[in-house]
Protein backbone atom coordinates (compact mmCIF):
# COMPACT_ATOMS: atom_id res chain seq x y z
CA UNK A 1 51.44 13.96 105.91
CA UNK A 2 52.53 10.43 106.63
CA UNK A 3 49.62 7.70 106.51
CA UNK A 4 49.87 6.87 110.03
CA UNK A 5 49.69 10.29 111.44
CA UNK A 6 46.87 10.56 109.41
CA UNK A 7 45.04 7.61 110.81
CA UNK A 8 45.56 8.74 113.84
CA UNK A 9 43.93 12.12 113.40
CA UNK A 10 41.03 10.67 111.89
CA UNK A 11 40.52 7.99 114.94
CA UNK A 12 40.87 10.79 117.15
CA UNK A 13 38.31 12.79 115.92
CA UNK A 14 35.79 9.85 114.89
CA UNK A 15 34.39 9.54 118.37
CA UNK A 16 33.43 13.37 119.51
CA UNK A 17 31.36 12.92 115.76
CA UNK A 18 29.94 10.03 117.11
CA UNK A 19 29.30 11.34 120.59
CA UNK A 20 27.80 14.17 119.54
CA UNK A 21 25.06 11.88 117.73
CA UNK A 22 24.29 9.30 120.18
CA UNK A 23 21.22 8.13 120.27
CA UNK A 24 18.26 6.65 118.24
CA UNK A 25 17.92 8.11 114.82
CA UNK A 26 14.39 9.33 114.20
CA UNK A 27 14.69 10.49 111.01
CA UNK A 28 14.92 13.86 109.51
CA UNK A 29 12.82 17.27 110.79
CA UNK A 30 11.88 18.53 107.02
CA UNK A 31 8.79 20.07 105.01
CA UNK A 32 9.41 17.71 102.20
CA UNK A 33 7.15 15.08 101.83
CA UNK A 34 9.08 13.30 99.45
CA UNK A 35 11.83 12.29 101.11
CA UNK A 36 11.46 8.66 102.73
CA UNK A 37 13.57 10.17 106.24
CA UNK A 38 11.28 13.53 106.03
CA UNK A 39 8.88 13.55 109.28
CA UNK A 40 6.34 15.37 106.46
CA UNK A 41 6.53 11.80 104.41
CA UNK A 42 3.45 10.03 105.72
CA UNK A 43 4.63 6.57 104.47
CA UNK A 44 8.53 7.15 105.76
CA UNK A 45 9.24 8.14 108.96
CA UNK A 46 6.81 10.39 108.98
CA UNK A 47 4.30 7.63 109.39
CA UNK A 48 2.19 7.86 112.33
CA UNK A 49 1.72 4.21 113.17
CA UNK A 50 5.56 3.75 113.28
CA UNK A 51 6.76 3.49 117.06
CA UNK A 52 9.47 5.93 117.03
CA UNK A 53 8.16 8.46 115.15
CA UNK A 54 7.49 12.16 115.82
CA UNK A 55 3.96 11.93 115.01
CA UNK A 56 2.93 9.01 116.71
CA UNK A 57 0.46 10.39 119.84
CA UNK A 58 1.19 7.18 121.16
CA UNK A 59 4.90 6.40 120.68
CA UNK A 60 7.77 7.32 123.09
CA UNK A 61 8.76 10.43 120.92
CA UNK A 62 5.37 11.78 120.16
CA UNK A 63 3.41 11.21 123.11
CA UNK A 64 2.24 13.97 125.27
CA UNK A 65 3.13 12.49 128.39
CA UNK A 66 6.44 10.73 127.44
CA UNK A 67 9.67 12.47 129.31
CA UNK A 68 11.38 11.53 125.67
CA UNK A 69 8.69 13.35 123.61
CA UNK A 70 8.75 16.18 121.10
CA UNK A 71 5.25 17.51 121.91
CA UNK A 72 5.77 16.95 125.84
CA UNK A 73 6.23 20.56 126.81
CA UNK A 74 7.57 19.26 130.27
CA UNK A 75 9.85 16.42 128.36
CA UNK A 76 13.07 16.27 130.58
CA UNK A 77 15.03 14.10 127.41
CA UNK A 78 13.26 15.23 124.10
CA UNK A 79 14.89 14.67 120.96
CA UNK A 80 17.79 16.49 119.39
CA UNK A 81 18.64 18.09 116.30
CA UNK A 82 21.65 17.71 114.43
CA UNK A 83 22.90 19.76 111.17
CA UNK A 84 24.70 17.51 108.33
CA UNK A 85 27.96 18.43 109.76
CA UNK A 86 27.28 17.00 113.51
CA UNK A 87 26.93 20.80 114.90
CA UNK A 88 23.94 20.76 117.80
CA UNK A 89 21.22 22.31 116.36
CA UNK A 90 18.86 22.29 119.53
CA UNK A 91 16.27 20.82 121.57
CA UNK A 92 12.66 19.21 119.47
CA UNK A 93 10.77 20.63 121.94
CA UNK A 94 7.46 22.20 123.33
CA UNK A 95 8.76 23.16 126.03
CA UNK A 96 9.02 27.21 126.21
CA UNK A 97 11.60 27.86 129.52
CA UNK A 98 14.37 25.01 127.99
CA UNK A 99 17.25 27.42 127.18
CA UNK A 100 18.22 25.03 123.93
CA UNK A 101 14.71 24.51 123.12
CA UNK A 102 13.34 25.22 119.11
CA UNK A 103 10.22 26.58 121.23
CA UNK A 104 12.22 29.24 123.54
CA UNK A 105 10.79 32.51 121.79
CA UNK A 106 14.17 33.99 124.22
CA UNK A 107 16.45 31.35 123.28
CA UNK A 108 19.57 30.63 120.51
CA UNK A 109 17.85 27.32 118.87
CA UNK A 110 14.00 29.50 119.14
CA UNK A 111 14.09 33.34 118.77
CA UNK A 112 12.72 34.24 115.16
CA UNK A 113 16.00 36.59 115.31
CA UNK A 114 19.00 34.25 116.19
CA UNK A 115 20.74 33.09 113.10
CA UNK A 116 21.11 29.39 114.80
CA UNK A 117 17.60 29.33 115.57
CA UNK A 118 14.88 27.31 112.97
CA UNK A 119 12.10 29.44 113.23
CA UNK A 120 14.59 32.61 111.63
CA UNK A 121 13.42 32.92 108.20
CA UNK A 122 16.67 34.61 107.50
CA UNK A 123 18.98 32.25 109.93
CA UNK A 124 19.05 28.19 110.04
CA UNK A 125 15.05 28.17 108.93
CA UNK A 126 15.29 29.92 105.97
CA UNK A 127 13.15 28.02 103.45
CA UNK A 128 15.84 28.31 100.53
CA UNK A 129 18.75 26.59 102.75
CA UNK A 130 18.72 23.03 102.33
CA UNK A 131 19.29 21.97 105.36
CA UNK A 132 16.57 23.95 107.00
CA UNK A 133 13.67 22.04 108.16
CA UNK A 134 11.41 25.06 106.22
CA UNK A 135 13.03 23.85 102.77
CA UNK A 136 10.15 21.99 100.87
CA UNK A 137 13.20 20.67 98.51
CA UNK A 138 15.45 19.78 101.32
CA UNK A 139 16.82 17.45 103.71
CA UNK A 140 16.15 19.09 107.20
CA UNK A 141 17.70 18.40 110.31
CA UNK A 142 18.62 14.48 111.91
CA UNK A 143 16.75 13.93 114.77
CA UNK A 144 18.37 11.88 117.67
CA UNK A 145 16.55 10.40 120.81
CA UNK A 146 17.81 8.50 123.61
């Protein structure tokens, strides 16, 4: 393959990466409490004094009330997951009746039995995957807000 074709391929497909992660990174949804990007690390990102984290009651992606939050079950923009690949891994989410939701009990990203969903013990949260958030070892999912 010449050089410049390759270039070209590469600038091509550069942007629908970076589209599909737009937003503010908020670190990393993941049961290991060592890792500084790990929402479970209480003095990384995890911290909840820091503005834009998960677990701050009072920041914009933690709040109850926020439209952006993760524990808003009425959020209209909560934050997303991604996979280390870039692949849409669903909604952060309390709210039950979003179809991409991680708290849909009927939906792909919540049903305990769809092999996309996190809380699948068998699927994406199987605790011996490392990109699961369920992996005390691992790195979890990248969270994006707006």
């Amino acid at each position: 393959m010449k050089p410049s074709l390759f270039l070209a391929m590469l600038l091509l497909a550069a942007p629908a990466l970076a589209f599909a992660q737009s937003g503010q990174y908020l670190g990393n949804l993941s049961a290991n409490p060592y890792a500084p990007n790990s929402t479970s690390n209480p003095f990384g990102v995890g911290n909840p004094y820091n503005p834009d984290s998960i677990n701050n009651q009072f920041g914009t992606y933690g709040n109850p009330y926020s439209p952006n939050s993760a524990t808003n079950p009425y959020a209209t923009n909560p934050p997303k997951l991604y996979d280390n690949q870039g692949n849409f891994r669903g909604n952060l989410s309390t709210n039950p009746y979003d179809p991409d939701s991680t708290s849909n009990p009927f939906g792909r990203y919540g049903s305990p039995y769809s092999p996309d969903s996190i809380n699948n013990p068998y699927g994406a949260g199987s605790p011996y995957r490392q990109d699961s958030p369920n992996n005390p070892y691992g790195s979890g999912l990248e969270i994006y807000g707006q």
